[in-house]
Protein backbone atom coordinates (compact mmCIF):
# COMPACT_ATOMS: atom_id res chain seq x y z
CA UNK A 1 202.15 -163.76 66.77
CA UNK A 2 201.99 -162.36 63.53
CA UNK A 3 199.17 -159.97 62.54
CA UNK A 4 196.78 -159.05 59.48
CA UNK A 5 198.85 -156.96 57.05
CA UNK A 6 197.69 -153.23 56.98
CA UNK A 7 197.86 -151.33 54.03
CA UNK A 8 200.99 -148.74 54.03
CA UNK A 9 199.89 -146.76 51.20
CA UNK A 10 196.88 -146.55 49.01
CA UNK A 11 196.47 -144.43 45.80
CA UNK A 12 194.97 -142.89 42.68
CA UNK A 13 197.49 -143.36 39.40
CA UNK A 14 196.63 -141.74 36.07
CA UNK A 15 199.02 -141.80 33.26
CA UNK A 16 201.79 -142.88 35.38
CA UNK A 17 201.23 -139.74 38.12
CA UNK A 18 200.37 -140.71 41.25
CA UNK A 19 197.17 -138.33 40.82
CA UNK A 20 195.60 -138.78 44.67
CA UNK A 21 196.04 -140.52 48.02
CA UNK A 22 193.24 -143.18 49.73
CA UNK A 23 192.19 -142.87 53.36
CA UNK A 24 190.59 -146.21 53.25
CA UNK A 25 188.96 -148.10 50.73
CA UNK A 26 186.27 -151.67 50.56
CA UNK A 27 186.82 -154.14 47.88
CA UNK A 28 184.38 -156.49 46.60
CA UNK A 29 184.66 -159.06 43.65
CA UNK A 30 181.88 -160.53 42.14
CA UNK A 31 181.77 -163.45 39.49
CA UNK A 32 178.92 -164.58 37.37
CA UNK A 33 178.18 -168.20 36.71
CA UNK A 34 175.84 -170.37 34.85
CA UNK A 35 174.14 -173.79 34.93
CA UNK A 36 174.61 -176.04 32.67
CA UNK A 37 171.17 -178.30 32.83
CA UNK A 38 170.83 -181.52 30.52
CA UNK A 39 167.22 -182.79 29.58
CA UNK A 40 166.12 -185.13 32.23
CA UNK A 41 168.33 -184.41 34.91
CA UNK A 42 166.90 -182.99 38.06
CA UNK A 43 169.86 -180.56 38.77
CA UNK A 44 172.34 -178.84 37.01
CA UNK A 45 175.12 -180.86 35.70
CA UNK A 46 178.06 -178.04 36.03
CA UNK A 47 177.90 -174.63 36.60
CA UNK A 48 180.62 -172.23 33.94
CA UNK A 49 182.07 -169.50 36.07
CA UNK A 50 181.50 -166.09 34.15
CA UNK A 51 183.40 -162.70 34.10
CA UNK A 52 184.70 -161.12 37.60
CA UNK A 53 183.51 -157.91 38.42
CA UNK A 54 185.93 -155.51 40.73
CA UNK A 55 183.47 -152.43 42.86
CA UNK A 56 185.99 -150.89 45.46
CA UNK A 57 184.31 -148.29 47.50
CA UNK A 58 186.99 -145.21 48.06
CA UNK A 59 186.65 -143.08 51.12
CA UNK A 60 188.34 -139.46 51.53
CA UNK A 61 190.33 -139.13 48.39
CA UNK A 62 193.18 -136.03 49.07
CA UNK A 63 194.36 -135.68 45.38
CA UNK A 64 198.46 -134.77 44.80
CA UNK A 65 200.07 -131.15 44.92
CA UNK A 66 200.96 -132.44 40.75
CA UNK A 67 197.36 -133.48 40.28
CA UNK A 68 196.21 -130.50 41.84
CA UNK A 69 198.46 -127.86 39.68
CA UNK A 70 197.39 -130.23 36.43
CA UNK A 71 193.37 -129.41 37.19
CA UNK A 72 192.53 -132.91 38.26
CA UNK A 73 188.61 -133.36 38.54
CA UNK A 74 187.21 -136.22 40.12
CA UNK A 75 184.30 -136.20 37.96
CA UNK A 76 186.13 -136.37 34.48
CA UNK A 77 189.27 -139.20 34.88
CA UNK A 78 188.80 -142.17 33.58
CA UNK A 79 191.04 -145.34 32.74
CA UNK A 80 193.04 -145.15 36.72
CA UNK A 81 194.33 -147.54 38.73
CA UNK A 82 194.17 -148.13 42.15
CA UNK A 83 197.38 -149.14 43.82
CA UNK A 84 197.18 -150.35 47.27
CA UNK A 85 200.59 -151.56 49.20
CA UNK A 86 200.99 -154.26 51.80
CA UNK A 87 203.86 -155.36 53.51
CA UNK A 88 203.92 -158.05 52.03
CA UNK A 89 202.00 -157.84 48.49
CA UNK A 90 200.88 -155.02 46.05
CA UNK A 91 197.64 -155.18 44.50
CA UNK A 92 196.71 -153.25 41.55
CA UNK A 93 193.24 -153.01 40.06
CA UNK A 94 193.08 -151.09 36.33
CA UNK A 95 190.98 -149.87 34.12
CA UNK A 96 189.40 -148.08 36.58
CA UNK A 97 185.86 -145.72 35.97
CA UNK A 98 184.09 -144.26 38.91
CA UNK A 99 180.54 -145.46 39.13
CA UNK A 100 179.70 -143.02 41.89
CA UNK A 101 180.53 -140.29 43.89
CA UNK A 102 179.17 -138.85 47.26
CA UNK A 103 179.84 -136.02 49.01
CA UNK A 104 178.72 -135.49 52.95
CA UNK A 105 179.40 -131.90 53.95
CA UNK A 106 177.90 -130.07 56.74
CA UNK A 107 179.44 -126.35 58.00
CA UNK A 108 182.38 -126.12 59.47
CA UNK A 109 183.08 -130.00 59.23
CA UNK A 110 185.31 -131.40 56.90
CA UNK A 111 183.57 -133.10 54.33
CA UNK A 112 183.56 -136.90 53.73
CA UNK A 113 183.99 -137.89 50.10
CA UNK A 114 183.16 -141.51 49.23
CA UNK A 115 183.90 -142.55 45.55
CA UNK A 116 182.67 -145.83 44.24
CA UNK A 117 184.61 -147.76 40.98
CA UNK A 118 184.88 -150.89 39.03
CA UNK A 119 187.68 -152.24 37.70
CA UNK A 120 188.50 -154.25 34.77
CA UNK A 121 191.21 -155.99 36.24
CA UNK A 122 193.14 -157.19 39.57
CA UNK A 123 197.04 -158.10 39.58
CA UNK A 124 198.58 -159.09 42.32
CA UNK A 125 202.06 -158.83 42.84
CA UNK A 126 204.94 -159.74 45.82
């Protein structure tokens, strides 16, 4: 019995630099459409699928010793990727631009970073 493929690797990339790692992440695409009505139909006669939309949800980023030593700050990169491996597939969203970013932190406890971005586009690869 084979099983679901697991991710072996999951990570930031800025200009080529793998800039920080991804404990887990939640990917959601979204497409806009719209009907196409004709006078004196009842329903639409086609619907025209519209742009996709990419929102992956990122949760504990740990950024690079190379990222670290270059100043990376979560709060200024823009234009990433996201590169997540598979056994048997790599997937690469790009254009990236975080749309938001949430830190929980209490005293003593590590605290859980969740980063939220869009993507202007998916490629997948084997």
């Amino acid at each position: 019995m084979v099983g679901f493929p697991t991710s072996s690797d999951i990570y930031l990339e800025a200009d080529g630099k793998k800039i920080a790692v991804v404990q887990s992440y939640k990917a959601r695409a979204t497409r806009s459409s719209k009907n196409i009505e004709a006078f004196g139909e009842s329903e639409p006669v086609c619907a025209i699928e519209g742009q996709q939309k990419y929102t992956i949800e990122l949760t504990r980023l740990y950024a690079t010793d190379e990222a670290i030593s270059d100043g990376i700050d979560f709060y200024t990169i823009r234009d990433f990727s996201l590169v997540i491996v598979k056994p048997d597939r790599r997937i690469v969203y790009t254009g990236c631009q975080w749309s938001q970013i949430e830190e929980d932190g209490e005293l003593g406890e590590m605290i859980a970073e969740t980063i939220t971005i869009t993507a202007s586009k998916r490629v997948e690869t084997r």
